[in-house]
N, C-alpha and C. Protein backbone atom coordinates (compact mmCIF):
# COMPACT_ATOMS: atom_id res chain seq x y z
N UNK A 1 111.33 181.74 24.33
CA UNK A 1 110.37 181.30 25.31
C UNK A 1 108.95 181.70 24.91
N UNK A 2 108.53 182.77 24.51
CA UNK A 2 107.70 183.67 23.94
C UNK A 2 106.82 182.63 22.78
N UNK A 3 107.42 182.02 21.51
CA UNK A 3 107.18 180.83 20.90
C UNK A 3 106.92 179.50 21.94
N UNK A 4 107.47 178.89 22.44
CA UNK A 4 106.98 177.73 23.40
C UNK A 4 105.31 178.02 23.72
N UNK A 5 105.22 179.30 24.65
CA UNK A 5 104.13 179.96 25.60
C UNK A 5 103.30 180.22 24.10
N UNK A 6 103.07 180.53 23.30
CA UNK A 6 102.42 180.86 21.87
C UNK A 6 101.82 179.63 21.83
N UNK A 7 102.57 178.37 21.45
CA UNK A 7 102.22 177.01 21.25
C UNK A 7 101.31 176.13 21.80
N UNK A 8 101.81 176.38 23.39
CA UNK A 8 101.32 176.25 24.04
C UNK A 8 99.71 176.77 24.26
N UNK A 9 99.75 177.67 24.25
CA UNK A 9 98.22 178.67 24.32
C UNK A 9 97.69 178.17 23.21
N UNK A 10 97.92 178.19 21.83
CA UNK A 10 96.98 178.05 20.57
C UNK A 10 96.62 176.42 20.87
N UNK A 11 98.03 175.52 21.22
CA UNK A 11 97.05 173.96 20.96
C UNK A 11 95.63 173.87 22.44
N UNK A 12 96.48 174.51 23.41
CA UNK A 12 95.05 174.59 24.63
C UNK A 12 93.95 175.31 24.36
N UNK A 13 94.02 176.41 23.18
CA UNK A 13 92.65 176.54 23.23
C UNK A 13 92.08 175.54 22.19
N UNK A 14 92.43 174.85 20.79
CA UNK A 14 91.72 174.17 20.70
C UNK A 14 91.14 172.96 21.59
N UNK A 15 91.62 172.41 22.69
CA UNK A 15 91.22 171.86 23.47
C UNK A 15 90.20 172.00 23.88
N UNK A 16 90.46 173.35 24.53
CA UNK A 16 89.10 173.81 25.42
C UNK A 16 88.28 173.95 24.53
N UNK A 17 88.58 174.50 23.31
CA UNK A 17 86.89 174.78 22.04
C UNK A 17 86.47 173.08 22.05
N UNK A 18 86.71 172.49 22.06
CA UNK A 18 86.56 171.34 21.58
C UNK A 18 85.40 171.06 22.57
N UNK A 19 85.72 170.75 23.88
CA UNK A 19 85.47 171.05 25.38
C UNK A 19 84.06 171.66 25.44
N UNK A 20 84.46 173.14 25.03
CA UNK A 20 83.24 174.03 25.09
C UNK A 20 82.11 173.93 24.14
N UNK A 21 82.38 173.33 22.97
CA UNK A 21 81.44 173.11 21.95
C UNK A 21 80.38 171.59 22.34
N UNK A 22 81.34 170.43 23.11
CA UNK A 22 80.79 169.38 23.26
C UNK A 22 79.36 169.44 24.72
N UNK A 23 79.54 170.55 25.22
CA UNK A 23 78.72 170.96 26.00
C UNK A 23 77.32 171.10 25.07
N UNK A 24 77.18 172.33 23.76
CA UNK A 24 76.31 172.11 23.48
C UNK A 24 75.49 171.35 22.48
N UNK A 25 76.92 170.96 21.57
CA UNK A 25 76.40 169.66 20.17
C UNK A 25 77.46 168.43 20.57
N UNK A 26 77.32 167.29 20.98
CA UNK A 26 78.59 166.62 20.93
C UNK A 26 78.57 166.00 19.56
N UNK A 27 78.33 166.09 18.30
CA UNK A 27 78.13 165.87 16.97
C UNK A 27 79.43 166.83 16.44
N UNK A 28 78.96 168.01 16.58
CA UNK A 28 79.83 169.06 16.29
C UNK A 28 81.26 169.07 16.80
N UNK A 29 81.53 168.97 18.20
CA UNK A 29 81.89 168.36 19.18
C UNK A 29 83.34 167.36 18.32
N UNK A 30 82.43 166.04 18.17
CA UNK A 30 83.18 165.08 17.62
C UNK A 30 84.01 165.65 16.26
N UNK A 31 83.15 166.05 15.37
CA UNK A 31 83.69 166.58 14.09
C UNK A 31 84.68 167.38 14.39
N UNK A 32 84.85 168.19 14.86
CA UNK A 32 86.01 169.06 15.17
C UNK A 32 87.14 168.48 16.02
N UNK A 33 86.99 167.78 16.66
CA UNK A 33 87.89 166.57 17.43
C UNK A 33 88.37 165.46 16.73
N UNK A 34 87.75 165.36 15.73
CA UNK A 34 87.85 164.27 14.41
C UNK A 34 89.34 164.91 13.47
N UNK A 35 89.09 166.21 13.29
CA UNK A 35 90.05 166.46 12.49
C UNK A 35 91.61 166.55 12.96
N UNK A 36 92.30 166.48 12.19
CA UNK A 36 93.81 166.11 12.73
C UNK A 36 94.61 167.54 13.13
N UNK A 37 93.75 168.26 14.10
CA UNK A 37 94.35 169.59 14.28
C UNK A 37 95.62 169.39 15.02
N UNK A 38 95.61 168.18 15.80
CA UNK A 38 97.04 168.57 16.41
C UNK A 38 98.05 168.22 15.68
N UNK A 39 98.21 167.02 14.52
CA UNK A 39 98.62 166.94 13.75
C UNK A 39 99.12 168.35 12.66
N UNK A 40 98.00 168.99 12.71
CA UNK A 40 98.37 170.44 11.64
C UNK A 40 99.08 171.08 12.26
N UNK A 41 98.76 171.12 13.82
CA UNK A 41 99.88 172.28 14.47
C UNK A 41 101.23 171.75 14.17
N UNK A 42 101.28 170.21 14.95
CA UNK A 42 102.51 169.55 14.50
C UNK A 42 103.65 170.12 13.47
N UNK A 43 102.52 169.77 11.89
CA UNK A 43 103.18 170.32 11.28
C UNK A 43 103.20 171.79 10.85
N UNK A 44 102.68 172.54 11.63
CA UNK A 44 103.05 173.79 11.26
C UNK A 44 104.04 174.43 12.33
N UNK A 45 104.55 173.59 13.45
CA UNK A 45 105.38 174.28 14.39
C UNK A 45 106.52 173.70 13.27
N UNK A 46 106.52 172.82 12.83
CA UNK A 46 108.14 171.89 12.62
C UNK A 46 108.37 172.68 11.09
N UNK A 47 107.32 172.81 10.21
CA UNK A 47 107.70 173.91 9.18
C UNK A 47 108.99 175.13 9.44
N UNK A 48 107.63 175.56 10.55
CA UNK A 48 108.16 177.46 11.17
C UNK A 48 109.86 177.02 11.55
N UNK A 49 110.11 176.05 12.44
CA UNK A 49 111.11 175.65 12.73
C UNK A 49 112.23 175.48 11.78
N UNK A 50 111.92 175.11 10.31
CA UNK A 50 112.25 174.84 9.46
C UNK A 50 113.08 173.16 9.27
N UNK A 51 111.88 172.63 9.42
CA UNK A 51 112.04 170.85 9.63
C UNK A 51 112.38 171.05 7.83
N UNK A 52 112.63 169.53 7.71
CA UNK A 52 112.88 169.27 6.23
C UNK A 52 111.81 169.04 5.99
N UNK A 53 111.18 168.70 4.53
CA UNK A 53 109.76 168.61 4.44
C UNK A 53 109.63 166.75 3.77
N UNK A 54 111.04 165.82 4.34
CA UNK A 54 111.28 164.93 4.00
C UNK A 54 110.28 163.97 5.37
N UNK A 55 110.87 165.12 6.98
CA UNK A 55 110.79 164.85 7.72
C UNK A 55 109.23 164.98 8.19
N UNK A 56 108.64 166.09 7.60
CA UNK A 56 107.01 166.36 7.74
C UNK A 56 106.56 165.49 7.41
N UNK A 57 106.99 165.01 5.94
CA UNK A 57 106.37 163.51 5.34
C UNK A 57 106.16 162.30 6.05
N UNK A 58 107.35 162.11 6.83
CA UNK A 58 107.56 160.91 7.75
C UNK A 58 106.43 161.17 8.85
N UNK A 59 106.33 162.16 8.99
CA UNK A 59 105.53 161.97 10.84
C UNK A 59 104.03 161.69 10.16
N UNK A 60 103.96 162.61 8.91
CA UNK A 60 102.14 162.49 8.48
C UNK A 60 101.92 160.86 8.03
N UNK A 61 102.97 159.75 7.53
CA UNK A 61 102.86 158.87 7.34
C UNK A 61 102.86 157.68 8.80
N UNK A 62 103.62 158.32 9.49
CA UNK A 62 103.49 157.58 11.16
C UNK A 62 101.97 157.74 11.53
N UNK A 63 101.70 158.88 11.44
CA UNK A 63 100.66 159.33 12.03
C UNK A 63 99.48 158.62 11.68
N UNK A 64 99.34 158.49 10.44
CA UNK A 64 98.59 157.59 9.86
C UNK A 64 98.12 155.99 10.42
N UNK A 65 99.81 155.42 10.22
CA UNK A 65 99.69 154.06 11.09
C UNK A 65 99.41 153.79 12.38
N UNK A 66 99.26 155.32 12.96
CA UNK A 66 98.86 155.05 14.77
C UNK A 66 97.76 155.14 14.97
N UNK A 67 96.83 156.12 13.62
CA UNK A 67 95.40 156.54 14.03
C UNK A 67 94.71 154.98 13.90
N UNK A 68 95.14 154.12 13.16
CA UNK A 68 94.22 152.64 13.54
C UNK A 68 94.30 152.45 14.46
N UNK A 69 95.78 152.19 15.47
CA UNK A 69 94.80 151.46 16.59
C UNK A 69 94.57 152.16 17.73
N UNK A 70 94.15 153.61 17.36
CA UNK A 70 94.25 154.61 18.11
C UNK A 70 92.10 154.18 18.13
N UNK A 71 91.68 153.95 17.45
CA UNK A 71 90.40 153.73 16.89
C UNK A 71 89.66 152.57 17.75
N UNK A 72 90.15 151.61 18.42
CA UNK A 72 90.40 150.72 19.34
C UNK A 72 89.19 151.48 20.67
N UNK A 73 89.97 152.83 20.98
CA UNK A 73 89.96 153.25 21.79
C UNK A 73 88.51 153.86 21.63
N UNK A 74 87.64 154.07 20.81
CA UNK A 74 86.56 155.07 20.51
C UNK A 74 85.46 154.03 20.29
N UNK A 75 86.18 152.64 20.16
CA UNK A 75 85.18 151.23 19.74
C UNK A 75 84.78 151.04 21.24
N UNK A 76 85.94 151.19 21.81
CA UNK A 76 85.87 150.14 23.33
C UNK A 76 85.23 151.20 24.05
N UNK A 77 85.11 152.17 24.15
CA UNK A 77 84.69 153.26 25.23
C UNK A 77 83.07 153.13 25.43
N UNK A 78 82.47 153.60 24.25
CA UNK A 78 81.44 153.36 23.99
C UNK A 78 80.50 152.43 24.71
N UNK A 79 81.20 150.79 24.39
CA UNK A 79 80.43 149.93 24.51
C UNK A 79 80.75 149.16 26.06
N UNK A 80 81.74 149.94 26.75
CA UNK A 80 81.73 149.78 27.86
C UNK A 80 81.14 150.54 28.95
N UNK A 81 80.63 151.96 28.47
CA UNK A 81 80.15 152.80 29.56
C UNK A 81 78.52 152.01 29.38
N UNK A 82 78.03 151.78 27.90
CA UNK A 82 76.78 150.78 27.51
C UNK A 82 76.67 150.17 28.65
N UNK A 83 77.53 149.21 28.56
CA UNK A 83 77.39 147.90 29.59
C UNK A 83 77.54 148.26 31.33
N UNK A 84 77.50 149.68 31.26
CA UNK A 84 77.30 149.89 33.13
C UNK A 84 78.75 150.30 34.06
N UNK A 85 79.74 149.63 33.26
CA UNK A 85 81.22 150.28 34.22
C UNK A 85 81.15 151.80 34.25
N UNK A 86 81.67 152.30 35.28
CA UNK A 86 81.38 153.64 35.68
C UNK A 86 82.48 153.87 34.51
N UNK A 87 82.68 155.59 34.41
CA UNK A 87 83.25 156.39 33.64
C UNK A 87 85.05 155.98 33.42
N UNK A 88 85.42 156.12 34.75
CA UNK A 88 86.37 155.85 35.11
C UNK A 88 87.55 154.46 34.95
N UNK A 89 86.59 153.66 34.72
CA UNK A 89 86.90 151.90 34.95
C UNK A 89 86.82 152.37 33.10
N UNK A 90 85.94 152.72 32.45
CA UNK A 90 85.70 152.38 31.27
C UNK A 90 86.98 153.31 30.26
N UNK A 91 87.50 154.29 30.71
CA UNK A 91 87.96 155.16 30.27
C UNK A 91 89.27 154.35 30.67
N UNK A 92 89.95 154.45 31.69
CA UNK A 92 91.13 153.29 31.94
C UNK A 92 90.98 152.14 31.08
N UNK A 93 89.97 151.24 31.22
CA UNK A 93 90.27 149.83 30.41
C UNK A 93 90.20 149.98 28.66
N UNK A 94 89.68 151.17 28.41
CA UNK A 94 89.95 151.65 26.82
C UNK A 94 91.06 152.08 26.83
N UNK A 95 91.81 153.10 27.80
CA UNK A 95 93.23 153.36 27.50
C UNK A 95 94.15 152.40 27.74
N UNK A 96 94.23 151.50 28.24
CA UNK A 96 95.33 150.17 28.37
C UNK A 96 95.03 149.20 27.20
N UNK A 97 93.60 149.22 26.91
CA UNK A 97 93.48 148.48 25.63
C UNK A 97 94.01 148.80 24.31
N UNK A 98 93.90 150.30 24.09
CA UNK A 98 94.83 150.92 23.21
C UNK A 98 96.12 151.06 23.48
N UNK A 99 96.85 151.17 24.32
CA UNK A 99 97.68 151.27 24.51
C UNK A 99 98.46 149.79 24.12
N UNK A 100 97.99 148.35 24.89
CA UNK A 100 98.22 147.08 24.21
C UNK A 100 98.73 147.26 22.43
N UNK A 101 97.18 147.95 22.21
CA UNK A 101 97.26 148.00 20.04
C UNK A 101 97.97 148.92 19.70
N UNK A 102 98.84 149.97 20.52
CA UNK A 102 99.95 150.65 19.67
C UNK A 102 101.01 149.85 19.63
N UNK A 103 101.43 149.43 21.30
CA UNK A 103 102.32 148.22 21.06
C UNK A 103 102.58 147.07 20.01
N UNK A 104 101.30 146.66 19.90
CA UNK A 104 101.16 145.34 19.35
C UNK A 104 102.01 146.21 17.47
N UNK A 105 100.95 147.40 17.18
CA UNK A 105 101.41 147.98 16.17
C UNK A 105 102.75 148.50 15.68
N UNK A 106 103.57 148.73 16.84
CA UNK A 106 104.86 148.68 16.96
C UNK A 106 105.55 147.96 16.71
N UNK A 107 105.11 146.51 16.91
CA UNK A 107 106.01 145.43 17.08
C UNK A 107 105.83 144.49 15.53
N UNK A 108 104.50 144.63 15.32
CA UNK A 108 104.44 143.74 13.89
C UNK A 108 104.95 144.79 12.56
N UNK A 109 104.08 146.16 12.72
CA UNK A 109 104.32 146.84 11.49
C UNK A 109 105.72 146.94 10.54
N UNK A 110 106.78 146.77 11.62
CA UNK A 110 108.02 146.60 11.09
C UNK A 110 108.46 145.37 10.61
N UNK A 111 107.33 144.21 10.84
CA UNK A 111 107.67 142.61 10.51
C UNK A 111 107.16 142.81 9.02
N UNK A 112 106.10 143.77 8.43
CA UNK A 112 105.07 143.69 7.28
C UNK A 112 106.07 144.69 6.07
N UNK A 113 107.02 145.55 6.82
CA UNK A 113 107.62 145.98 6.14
C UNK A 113 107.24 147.59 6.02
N UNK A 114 106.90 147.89 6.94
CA UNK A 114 106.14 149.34 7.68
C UNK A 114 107.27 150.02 8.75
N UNK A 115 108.22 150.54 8.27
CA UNK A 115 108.75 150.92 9.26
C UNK A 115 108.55 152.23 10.01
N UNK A 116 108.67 152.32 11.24
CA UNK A 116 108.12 153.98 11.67
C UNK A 116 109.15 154.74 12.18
């Protein structure tokens, strides 16, 4: 249990740093939110665990194919709070819009010969 509660605590505080930094640079902010830390924890819980390192391979290669249309989401946000929709409306209609392009990514990538 002790490990879970560990896990738990280390990925929430990068959160909150993330959080706390965007308060005073959101540049900095982004860059550090940019990097694939949860991804590293990822793979550093499933290591400790002692995953195969066949299986680490697989998720860093999934991971890969999701961050496109995960990107969707950072296009559309932007240019909708621009255009005046409150926070809320804009933040919802970017997450259903991405959400559409994982689907959509789900459904073709395995037609192209991408399986996940």
């Amino acid at each position: 249990m002790f490990y879970y509660a560990l896990k738990v605590i280390i990925s929430a505080i990068v959160i909150v740093a993330i959080a706390e930094i965007a308060k005073r640079n959101t540049g900095i902010a982004a860059l550090v939110a940019s990097l694939p830390l949860t991804s590293l924890l990822a793979f550093i819980w499933l290591h400790i665990e002692g995953a195969a390192v066949s299986q680490i391979a697989d998720l860093s290669k999934q991971i890969f194919w999701f961050v496109l249309p995960s990107l969707l989401f950072f296009i559309l946000l932007p240019i909708l709070l621009k255009h005046g929709l409150g926070f809320w409306l804009s933040l919802g209609l970017s997450a259903v819009a991405t959400i559409g392009c994982y689907f959509s990514f789900m459904f073709f990538l395995p037609r192209i010969g991408i399986h996940l």
